[in-house]
C-alpha atoms as a PDB file:
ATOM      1  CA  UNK A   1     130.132 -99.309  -4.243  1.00  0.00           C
ATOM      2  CA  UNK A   2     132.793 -98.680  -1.760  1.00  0.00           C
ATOM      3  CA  UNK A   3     133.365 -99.572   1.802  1.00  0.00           C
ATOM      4  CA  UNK A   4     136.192 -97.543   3.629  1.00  0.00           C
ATOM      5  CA  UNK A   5     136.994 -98.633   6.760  1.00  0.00           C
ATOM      6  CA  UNK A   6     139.553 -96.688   9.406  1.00  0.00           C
ATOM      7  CA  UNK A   7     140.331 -96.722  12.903  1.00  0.00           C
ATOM      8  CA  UNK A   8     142.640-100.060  13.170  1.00  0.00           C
ATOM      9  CA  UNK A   9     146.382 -99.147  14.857  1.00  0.00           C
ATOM     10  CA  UNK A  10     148.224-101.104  17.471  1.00  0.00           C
ATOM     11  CA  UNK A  11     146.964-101.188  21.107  1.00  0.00           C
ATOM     12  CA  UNK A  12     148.163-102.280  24.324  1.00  0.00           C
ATOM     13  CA  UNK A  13     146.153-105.750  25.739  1.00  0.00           C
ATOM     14  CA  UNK A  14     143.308-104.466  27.675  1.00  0.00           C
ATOM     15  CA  UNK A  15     143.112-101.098  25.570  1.00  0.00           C
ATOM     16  CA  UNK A  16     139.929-100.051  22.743  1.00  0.00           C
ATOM     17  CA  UNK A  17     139.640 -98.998  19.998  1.00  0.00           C
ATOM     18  CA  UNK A  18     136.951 -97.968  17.418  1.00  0.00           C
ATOM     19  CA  UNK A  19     136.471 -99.037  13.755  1.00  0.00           C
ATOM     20  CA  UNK A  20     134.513 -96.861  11.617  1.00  0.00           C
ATOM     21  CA  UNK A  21     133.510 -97.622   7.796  1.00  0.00           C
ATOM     22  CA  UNK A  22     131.902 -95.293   5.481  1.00  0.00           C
ATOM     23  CA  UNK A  23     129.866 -97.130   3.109  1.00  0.00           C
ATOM     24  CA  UNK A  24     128.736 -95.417  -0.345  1.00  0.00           C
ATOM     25  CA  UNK A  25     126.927 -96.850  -3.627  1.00  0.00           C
ATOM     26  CA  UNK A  26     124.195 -98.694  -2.248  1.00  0.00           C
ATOM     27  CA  UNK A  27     121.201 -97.937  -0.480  1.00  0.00           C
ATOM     28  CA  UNK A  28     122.770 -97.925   3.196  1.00  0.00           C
ATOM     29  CA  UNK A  29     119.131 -98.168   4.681  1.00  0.00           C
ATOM     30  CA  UNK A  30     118.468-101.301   3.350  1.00  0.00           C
ATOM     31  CA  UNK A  31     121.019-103.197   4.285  1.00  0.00           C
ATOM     32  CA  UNK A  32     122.529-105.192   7.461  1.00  0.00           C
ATOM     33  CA  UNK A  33     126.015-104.387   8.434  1.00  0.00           C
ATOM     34  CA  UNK A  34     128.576-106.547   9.745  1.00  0.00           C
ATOM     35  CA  UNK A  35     132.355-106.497  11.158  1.00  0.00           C
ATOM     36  CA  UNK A  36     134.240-109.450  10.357  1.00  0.00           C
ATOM     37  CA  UNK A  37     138.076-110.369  10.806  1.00  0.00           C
ATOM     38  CA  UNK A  38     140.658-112.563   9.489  1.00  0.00           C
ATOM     39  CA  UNK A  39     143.980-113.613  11.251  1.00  0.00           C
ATOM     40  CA  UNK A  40     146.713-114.511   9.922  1.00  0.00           C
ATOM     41  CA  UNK A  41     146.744-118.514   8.754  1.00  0.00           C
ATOM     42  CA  UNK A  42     142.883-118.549   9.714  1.00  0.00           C
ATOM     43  CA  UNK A  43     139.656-118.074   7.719  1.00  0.00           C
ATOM     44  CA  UNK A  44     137.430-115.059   8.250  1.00  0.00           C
ATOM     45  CA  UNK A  45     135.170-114.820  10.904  1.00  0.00           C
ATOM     46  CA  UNK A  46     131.659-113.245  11.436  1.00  0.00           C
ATOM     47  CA  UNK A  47     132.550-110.597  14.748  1.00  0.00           C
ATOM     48  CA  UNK A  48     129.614-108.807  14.958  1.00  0.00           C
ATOM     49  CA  UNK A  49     125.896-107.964  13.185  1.00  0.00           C
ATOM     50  CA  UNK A  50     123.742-105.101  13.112  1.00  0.00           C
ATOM     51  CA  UNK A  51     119.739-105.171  11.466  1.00  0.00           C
ATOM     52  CA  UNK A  52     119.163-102.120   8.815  1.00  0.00           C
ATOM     53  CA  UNK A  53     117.772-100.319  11.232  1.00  0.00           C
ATOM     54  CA  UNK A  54     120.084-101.130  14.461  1.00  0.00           C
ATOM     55  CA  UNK A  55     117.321-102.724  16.412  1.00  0.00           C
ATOM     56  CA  UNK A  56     119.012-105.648  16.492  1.00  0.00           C
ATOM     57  CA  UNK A  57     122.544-106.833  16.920  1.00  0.00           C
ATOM     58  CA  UNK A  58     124.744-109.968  17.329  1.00  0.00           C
ATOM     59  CA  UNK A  59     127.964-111.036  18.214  1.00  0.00           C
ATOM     60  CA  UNK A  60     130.638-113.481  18.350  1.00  0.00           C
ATOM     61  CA  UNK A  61     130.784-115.663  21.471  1.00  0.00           C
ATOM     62  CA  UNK A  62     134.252-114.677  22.607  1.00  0.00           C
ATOM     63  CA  UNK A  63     133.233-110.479  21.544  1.00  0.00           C
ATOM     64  CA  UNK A  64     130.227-110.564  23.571  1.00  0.00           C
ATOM     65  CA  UNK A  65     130.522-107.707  25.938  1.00  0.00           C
ATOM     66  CA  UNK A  66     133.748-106.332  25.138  1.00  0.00           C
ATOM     67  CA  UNK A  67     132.553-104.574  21.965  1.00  0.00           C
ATOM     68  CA  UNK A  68     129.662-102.939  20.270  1.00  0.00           C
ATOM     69  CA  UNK A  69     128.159-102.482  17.058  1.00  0.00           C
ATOM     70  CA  UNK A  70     126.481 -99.226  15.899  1.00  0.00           C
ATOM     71  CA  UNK A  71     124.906 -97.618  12.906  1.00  0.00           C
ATOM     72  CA  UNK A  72     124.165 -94.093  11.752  1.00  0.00           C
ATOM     73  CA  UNK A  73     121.883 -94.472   8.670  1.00  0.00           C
ATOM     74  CA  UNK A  74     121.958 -90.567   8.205  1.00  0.00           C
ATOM     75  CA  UNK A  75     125.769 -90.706   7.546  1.00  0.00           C
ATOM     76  CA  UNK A  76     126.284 -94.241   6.047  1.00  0.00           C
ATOM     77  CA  UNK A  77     128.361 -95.385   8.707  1.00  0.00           C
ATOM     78  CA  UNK A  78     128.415 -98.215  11.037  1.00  0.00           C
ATOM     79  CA  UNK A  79     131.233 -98.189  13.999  1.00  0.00           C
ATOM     80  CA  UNK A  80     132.525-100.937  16.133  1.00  0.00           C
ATOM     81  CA  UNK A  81     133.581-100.003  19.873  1.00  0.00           C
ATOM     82  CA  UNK A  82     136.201-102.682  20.774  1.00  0.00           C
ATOM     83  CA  UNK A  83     136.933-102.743  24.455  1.00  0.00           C
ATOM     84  CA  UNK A  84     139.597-104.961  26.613  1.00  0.00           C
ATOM     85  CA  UNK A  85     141.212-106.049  23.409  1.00  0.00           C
ATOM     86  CA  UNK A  86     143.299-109.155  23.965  1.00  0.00           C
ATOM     87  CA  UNK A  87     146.503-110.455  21.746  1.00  0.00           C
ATOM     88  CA  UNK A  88     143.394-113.178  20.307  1.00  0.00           C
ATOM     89  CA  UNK A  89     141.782-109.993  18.850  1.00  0.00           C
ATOM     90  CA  UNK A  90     144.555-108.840  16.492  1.00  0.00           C
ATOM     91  CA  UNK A  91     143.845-109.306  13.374  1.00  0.00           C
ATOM     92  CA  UNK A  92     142.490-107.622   9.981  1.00  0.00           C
ATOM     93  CA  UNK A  93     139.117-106.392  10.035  1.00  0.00           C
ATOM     94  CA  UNK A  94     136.461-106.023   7.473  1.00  0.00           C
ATOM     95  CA  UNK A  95     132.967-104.035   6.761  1.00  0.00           C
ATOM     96  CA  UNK A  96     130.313-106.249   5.725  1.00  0.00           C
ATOM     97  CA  UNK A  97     127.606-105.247   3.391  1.00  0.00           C
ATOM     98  CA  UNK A  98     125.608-108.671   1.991  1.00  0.00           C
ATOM     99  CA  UNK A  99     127.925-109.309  -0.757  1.00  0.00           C
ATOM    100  CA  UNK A 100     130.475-105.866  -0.661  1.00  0.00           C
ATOM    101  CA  UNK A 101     133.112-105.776   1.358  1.00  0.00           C
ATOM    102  CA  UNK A 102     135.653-103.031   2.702  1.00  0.00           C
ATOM    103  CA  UNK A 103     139.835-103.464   2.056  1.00  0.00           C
ATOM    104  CA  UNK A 104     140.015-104.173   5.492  1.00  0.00           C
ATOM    105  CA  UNK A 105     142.090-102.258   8.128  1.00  0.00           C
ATOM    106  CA  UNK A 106     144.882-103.885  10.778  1.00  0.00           C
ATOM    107  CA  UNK A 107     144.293-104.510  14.364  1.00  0.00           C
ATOM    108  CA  UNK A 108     146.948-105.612  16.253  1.00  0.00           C
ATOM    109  CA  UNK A 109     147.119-106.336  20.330  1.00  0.00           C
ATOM    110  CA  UNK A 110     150.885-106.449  21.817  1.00  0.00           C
ATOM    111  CA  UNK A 111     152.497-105.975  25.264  1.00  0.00           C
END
């Protein structure tokens, strides 16, 4: 099973950016997706959910509305759109599937 996330780099506060993780070994279609992160000193944290079929999605209070979960089952992939990242948002960030987890890639917000 591997998880292979990209997209992480070092943005500007108030810029995006979009994770992507390409998830083989398991039956993708079966299985609900998540983004999590971990900054440094702190514990990981849930960021966002998606259901195995992406009619349903959650979020993180302080995400809500500034980014946005998706899945494409046909390709094994599930993205996360991160708008108006703020200095709070830097951090690494991980692919989620139930018990398998990506290497994580680096996100880091900086004036």
């Amino acid at each position: 099973v591997q998880l292979v996330e990209s997209g992480g780099g070092s943005v500007e506060p108030g810029g995006s950016l979009r994770l992507s993780c390409v998830v083989t070994g398991i039956d993708f279609n079966s299985y609900a997706m998540g983004w999590f992160r971990q900054a440094p000193g702190k514990e990981r944290e849930f960021v966002a959910g998606i259901s195995w079929n992406g009619g349903s999605t959650y979020y993180e209070d302080s995400v809500k509305g500034r980014f946005t979960i998706s899945r494409d089952n046909a390709a094994s992939t599930v993205d996360l759109q991160m708008d108006s990242l703020q200095p709070e948002d830097t951090a690494v960030y991980y692919c989620n599937a139930g018990i398998f987890w990506g290497q994580g890639t680096q996100v880091t917000v900086s004036s």
